[in-house]
Protein backbone atom coordinates (compact mmCIF):
# COMPACT_ATOMS: atom_id res chain seq x y z
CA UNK A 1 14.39 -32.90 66.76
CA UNK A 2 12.57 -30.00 68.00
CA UNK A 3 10.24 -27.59 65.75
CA UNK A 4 12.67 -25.12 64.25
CA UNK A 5 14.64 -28.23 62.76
CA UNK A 6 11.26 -29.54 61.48
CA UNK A 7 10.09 -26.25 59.85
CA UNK A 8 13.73 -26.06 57.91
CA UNK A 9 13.84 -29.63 56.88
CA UNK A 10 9.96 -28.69 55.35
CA UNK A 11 10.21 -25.36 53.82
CA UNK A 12 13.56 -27.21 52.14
CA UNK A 13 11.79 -30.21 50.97
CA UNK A 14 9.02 -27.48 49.18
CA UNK A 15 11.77 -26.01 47.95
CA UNK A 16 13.16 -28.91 46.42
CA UNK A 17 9.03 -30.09 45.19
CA UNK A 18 9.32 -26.21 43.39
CA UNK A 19 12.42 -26.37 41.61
CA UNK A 20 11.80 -30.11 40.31
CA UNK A 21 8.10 -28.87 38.74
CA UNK A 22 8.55 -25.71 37.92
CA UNK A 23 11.97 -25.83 36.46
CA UNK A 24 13.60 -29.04 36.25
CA UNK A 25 10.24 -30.88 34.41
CA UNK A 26 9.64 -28.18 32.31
CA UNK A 27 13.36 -28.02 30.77
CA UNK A 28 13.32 -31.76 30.75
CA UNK A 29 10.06 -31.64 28.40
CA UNK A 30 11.26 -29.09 25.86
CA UNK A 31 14.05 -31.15 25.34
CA UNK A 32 12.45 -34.19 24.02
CA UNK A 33 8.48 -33.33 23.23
CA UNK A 34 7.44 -35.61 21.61
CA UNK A 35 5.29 -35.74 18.63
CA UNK A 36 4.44 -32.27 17.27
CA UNK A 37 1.98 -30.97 14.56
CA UNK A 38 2.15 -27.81 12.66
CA UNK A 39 -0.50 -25.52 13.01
CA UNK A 40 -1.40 -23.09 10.42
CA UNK A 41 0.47 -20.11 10.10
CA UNK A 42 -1.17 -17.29 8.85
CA UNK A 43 -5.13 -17.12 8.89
CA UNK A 44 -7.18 -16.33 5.56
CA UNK A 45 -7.62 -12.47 7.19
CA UNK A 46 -3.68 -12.68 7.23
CA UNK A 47 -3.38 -14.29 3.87
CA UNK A 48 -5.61 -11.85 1.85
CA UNK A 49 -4.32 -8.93 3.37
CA UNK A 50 -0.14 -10.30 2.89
CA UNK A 51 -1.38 -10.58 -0.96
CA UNK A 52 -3.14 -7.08 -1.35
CA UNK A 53 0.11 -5.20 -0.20
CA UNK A 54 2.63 -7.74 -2.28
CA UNK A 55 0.36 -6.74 -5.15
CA UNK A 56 0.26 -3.21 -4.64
CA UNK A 57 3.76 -2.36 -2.77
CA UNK A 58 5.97 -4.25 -4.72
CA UNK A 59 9.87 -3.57 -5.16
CA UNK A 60 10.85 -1.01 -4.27
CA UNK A 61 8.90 -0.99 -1.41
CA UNK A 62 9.93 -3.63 1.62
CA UNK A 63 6.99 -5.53 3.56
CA UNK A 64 8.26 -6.11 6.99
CA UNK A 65 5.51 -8.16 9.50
CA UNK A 66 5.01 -8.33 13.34
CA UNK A 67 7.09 -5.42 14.10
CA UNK A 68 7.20 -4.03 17.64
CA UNK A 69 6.86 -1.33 18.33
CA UNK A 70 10.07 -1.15 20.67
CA UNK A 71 11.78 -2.05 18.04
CA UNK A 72 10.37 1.48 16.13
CA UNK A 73 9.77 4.07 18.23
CA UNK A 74 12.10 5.56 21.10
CA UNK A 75 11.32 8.30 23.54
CA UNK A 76 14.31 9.99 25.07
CA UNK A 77 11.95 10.82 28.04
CA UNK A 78 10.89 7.31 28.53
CA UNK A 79 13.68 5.16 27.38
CA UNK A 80 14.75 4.50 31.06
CA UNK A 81 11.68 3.43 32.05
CA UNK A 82 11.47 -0.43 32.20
CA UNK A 83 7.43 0.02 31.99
CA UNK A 84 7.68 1.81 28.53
CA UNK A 85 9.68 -0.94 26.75
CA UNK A 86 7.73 -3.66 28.25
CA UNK A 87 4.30 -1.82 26.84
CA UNK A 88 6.12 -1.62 23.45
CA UNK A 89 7.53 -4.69 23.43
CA UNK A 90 3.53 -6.17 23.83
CA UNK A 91 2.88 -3.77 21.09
CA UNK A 92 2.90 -5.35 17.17
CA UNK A 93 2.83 -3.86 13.98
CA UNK A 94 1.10 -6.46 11.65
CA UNK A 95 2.78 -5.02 8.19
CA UNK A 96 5.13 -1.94 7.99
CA UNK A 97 5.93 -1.03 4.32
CA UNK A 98 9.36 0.21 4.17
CA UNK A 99 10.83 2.44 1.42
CA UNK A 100 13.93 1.97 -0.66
CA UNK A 101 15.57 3.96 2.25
CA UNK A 102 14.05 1.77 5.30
CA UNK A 103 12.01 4.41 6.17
CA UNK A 104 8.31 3.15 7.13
CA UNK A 105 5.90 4.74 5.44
CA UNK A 106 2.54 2.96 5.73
CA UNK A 107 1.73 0.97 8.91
CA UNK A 108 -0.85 -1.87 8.20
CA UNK A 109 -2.99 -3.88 10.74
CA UNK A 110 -5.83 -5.86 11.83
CA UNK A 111 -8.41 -4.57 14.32
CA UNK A 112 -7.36 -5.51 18.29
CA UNK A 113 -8.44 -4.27 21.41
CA UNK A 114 -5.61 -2.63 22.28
CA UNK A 115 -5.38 -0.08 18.98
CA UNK A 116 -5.63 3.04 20.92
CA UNK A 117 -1.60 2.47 22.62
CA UNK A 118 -0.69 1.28 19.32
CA UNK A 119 -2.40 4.21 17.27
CA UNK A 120 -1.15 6.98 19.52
CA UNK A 121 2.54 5.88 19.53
CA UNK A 122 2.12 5.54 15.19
CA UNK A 123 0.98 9.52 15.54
CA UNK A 124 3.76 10.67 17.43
CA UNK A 125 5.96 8.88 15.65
CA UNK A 126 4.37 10.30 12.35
CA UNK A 127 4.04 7.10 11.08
CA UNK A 128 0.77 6.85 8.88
CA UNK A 129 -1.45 3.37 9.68
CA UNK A 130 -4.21 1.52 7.82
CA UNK A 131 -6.57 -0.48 10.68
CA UNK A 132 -8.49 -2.99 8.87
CA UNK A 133 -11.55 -5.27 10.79
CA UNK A 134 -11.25 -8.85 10.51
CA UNK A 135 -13.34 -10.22 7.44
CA UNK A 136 -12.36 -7.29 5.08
CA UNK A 137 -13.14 -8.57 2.12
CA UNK A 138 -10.06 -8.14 -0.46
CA UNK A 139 -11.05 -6.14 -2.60
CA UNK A 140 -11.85 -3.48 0.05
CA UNK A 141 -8.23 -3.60 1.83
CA UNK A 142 -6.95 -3.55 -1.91
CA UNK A 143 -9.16 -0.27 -2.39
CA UNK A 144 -8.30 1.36 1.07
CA UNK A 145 -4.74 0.44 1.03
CA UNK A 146 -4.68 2.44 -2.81
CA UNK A 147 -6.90 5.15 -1.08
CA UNK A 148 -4.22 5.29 2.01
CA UNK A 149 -1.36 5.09 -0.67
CA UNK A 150 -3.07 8.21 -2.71
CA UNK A 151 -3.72 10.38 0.37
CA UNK A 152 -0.10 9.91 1.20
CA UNK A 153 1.65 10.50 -2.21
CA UNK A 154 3.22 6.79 -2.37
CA UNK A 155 3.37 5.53 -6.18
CA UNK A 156 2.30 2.33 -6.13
CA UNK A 157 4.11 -0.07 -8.33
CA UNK A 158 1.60 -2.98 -8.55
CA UNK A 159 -2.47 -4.12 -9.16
CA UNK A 160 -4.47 -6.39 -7.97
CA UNK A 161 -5.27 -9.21 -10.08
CA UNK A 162 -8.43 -7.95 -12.28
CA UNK A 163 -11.85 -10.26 -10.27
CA UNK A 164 -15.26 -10.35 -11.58
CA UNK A 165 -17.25 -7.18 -10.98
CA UNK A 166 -20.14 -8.61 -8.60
CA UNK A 167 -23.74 -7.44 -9.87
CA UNK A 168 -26.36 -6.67 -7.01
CA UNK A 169 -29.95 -7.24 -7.91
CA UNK A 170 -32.09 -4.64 -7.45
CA UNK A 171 -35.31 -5.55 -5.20
């Protein structure tokens, strides 16, 4: 055997090492995994912010969640681009409130570091949106959300449950 024989035989054999752990183990594993544990879905940010808009944007108003934002926007000038639907398509909505006509009419989210993309493409869309910072306490997104539905003309058809007033002490 001289060298060129040896080199093929090698570069075939890594080939052959590639395919069996990066494909054919991986595919193997997915089909049976094993034993599997749910983790939790929705965090208590998530949870108190899902209740504030069911409360306040009730029927006929539609509460749709981790919407892309390929699937919402399109740009005729940018359409063809492979680049623009990849950067929308990493792009979520948390909470879109839809009206009776599936129009969106209030985009809702949670503070990330990539809000200025996200914010920008909501504008030119003309699609109002509510950022809120992790923590929010609820009656604060309750009270911006019914500020952001004000400022925008949307009845709202729900309340918040009625909570104890909290009393500060004066020092």
């Amino acid at each position: 055997m001289n060298d060129d024989m040896i080199n093929i035989i090698g570069i075939g054999c890594l080939a052959a090492l590639f395919w069996y752990i990066q494909i054919h183990r991986p595919k193997k594993k997915l089909k049976s995994p094993g034993e599997l544990q749910l983790k939790s879905v929705m965090t208590s940010d998530e949870r108190e912010m899902y209740s504030a808009l069911k409360s306040l944007f009730a029927a006929p108003y539609i509460i749709k969640n981790n919407v892309t934002l390929d699937d919402l926007v399109f740009s005729p000038s940018l359409n063809k681009k492979p680049f623009f639907h990849k950067a929308m398509r990493e792009q979520k909505v948390g909470w879109l409130i839809l009206n009776d006509k599936y129009t969106p009419v209030l985009a809702v989210d949670m503070t990330t570091g990539d809000d200025e993309i996200k914010l920008n493409c909501l504008a030119s869309a003309g699609i109002p949106c509510c950022i809120m910072d992790s923590g929010t306490p609820a009656t604060q997104i309750a009270d911006e959300l019914t500020q952001a539905a004000a400022e925008l003309s949307l009845p709202l058809t729900g309340a918040l449950p009625a909570t104890e007033p909290q009393t500060s002490e004066a020092a």
